[in-house]
C-alpha atoms as a PDB file:
ATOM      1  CA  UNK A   1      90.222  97.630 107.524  1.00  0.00           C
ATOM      2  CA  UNK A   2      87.657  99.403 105.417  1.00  0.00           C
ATOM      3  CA  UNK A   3      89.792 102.160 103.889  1.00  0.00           C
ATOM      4  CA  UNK A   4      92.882  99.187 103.046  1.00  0.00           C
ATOM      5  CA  UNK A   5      89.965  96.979 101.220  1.00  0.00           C
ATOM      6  CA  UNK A   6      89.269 100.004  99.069  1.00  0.00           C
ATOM      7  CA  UNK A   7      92.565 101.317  98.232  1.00  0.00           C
ATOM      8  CA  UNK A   8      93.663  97.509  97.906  1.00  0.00           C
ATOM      9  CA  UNK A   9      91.053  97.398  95.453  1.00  0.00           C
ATOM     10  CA  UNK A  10      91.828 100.675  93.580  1.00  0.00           C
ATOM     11  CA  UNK A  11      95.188  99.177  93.462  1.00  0.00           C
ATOM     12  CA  UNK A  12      93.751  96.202  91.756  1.00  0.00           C
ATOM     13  CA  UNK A  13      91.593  98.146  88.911  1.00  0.00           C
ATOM     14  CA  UNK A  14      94.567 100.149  88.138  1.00  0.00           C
ATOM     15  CA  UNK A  15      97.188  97.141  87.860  1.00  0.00           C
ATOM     16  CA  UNK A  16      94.085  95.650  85.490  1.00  0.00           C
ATOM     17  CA  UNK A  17      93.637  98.938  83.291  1.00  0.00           C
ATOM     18  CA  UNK A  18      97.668  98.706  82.900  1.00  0.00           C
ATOM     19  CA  UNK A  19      97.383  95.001  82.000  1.00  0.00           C
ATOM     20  CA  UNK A  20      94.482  95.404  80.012  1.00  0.00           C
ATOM     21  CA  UNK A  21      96.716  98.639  77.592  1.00  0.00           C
ATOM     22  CA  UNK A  22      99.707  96.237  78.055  1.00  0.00           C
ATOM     23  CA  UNK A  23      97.508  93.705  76.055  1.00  0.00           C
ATOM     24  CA  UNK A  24      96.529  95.971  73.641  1.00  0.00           C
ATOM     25  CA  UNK A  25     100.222  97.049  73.063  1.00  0.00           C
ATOM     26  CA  UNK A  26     101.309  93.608  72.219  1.00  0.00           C
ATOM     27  CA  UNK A  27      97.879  92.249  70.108  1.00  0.00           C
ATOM     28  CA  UNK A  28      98.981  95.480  67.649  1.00  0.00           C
ATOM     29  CA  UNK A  29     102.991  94.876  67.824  1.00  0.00           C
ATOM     30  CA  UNK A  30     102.280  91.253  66.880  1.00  0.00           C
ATOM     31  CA  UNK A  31     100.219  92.248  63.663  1.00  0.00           C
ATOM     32  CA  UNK A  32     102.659  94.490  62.928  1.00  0.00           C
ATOM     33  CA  UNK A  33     105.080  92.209  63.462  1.00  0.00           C
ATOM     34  CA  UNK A  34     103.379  89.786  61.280  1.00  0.00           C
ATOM     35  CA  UNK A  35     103.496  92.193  58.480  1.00  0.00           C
ATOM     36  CA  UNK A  36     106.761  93.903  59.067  1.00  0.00           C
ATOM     37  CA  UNK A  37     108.654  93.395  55.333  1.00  0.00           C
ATOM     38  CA  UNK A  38     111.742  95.631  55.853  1.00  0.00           C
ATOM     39  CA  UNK A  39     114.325  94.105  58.699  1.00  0.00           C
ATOM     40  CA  UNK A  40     114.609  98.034  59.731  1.00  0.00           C
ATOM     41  CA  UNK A  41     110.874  97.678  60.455  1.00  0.00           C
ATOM     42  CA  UNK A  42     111.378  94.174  62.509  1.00  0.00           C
ATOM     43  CA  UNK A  43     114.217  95.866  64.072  1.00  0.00           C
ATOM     44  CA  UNK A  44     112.068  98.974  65.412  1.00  0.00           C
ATOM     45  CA  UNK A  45     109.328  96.529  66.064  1.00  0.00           C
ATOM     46  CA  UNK A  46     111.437  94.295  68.139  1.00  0.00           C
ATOM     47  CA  UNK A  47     112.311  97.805  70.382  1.00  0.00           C
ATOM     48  CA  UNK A  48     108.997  98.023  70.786  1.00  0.00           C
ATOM     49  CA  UNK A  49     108.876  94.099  71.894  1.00  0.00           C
ATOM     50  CA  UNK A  50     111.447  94.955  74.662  1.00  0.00           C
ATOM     51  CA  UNK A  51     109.793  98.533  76.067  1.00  0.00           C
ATOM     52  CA  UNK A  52     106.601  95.929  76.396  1.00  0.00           C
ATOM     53  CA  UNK A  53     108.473  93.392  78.393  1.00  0.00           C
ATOM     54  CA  UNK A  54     110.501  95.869  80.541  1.00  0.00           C
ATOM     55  CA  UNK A  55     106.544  97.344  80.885  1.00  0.00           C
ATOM     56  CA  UNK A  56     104.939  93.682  81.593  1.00  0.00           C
ATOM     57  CA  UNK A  57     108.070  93.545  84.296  1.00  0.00           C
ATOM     58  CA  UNK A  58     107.063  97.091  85.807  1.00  0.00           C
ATOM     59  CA  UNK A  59     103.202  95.595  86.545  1.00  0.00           C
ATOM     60  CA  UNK A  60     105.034  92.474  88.268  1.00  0.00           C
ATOM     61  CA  UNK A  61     106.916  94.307  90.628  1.00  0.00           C
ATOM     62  CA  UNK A  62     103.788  96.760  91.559  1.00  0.00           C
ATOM     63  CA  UNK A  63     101.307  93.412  91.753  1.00  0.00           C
ATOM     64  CA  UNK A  64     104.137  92.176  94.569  1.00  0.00           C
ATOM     65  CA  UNK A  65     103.423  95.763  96.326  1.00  0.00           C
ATOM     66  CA  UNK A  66     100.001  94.775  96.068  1.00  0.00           C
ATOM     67  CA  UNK A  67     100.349  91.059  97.312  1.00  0.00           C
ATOM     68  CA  UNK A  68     102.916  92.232 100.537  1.00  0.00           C
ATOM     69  CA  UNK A  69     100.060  94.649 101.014  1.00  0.00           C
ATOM     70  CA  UNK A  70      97.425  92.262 101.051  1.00  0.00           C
ATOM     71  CA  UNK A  71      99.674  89.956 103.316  1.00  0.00           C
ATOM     72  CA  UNK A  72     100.226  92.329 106.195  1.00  0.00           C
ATOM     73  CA  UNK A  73      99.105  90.880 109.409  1.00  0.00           C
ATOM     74  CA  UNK A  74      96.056  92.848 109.971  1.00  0.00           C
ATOM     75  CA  UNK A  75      94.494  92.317 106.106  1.00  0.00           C
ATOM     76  CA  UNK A  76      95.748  88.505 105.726  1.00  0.00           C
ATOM     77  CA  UNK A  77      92.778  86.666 106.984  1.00  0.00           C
ATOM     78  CA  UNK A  78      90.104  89.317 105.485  1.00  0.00           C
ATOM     79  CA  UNK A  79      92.152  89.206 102.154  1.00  0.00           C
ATOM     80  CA  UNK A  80      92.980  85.484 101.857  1.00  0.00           C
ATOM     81  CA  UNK A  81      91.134  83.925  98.949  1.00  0.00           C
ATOM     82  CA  UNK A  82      91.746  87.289  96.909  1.00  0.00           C
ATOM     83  CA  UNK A  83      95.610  86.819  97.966  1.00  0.00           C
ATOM     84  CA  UNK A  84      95.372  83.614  96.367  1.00  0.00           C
ATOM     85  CA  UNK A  85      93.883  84.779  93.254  1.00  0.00           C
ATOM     86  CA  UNK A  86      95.798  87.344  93.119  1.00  0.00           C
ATOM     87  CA  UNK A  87      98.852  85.742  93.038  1.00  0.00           C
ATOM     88  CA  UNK A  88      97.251  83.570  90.663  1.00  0.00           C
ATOM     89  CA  UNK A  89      97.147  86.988  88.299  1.00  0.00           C
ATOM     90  CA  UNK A  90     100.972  86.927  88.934  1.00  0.00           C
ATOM     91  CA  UNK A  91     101.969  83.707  87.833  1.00  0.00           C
ATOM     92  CA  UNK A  92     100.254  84.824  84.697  1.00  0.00           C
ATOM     93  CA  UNK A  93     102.300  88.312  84.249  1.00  0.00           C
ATOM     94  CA  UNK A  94     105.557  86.788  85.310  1.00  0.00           C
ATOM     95  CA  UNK A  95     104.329  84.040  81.763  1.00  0.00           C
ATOM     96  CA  UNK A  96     103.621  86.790  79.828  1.00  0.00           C
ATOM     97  CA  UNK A  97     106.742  88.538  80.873  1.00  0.00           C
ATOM     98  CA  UNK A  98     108.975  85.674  79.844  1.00  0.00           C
ATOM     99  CA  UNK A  99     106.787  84.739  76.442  1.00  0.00           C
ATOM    100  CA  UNK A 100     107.893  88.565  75.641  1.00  0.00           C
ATOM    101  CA  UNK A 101     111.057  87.832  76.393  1.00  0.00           C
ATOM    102  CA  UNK A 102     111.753  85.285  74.096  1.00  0.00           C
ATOM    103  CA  UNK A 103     109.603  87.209  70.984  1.00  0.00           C
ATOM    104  CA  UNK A 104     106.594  84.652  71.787  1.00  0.00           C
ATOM    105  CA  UNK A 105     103.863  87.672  71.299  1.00  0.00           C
ATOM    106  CA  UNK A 106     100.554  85.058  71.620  1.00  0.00           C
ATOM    107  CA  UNK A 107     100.782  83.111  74.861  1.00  0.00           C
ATOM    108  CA  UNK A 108     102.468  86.761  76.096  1.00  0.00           C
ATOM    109  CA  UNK A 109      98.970  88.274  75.377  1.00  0.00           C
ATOM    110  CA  UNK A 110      96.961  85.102  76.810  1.00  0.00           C
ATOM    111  CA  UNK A 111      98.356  85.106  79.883  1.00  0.00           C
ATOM    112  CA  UNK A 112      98.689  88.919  79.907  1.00  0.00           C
ATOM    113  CA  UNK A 113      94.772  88.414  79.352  1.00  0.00           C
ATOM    114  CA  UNK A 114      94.240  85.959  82.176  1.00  0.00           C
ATOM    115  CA  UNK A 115      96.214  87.884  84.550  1.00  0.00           C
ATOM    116  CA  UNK A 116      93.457  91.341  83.812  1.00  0.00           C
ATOM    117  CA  UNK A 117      90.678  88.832  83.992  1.00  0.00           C
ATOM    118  CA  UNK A 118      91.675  87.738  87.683  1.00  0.00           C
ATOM    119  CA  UNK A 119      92.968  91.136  88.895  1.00  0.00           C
ATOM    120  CA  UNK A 120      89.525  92.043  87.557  1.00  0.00           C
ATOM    121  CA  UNK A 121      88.102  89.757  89.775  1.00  0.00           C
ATOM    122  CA  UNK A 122      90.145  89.767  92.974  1.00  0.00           C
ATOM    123  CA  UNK A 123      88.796  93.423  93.214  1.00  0.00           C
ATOM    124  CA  UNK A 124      85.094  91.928  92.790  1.00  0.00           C
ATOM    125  CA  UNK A 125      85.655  89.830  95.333  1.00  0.00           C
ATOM    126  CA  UNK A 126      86.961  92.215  97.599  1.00  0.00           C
ATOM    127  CA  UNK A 127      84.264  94.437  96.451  1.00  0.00           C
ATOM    128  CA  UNK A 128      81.688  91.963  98.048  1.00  0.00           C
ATOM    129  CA  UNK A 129      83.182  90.909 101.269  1.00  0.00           C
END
């Protein structure tokens, strides 16, 4: 039960440090989207907008790995209030995802921000349990 805490938790600190690069990504893509002039600009710029999305998409499906993991039988009672935050952290990418989807760069990057935040502390919880 030991060794799944820990690797649920490495789990956890990598989805974050992906999250946390995914933010960074799309706080720089909307200042350069805010001073794109030329539409060939906006047009590689909104490229960029959909490898970010199709990225923010890619952390969703490996935080469900993490939440089946987390809801196996023999971890769901040890891992119950960090299932719930955690799932809590993937509301937040599945926001993010969509605000990319439609262009919306600033609530993509807040709730890209609150999902790292509660990843970050799932695995601090888990850390002290």
């Amino acid at each position: 039960a030991e060794r799944e805490t820990r690797q649920v938790m490495n789990r956890l600190a990598e989805l974050a440090k992906r999250q946390e690069d995914l933010n960074e990504q799309i706080k720089n893509l909307e200042t350069a989207l805010q001073e794109a002039k030329t539409e060939e600009t906006k047009k590689e710029l909104e490229e960029q907008l959909k490898r970010l999305r199709e990225n923010q998409e890619e952390l969703l499906r490996d935080s469900d790995e993490v939440l089946e993991r987390m809801n196996q039988p023999e971890n769901r009672q040890a891992m119950q209030e960090a299932r719930e935050q955690m799932e809590q952290a993937r509301n937040d990418m599945q926001k993010s995802s969509e605000a990319l989807s439609k262009g919306d760069t600033s609530p993509a990057l807040s709730s890209g921000t609150r999902a790292q935040r509660q990843m970050d502390a799932t695995k601090e919880q888990l850390r002290q349990t």
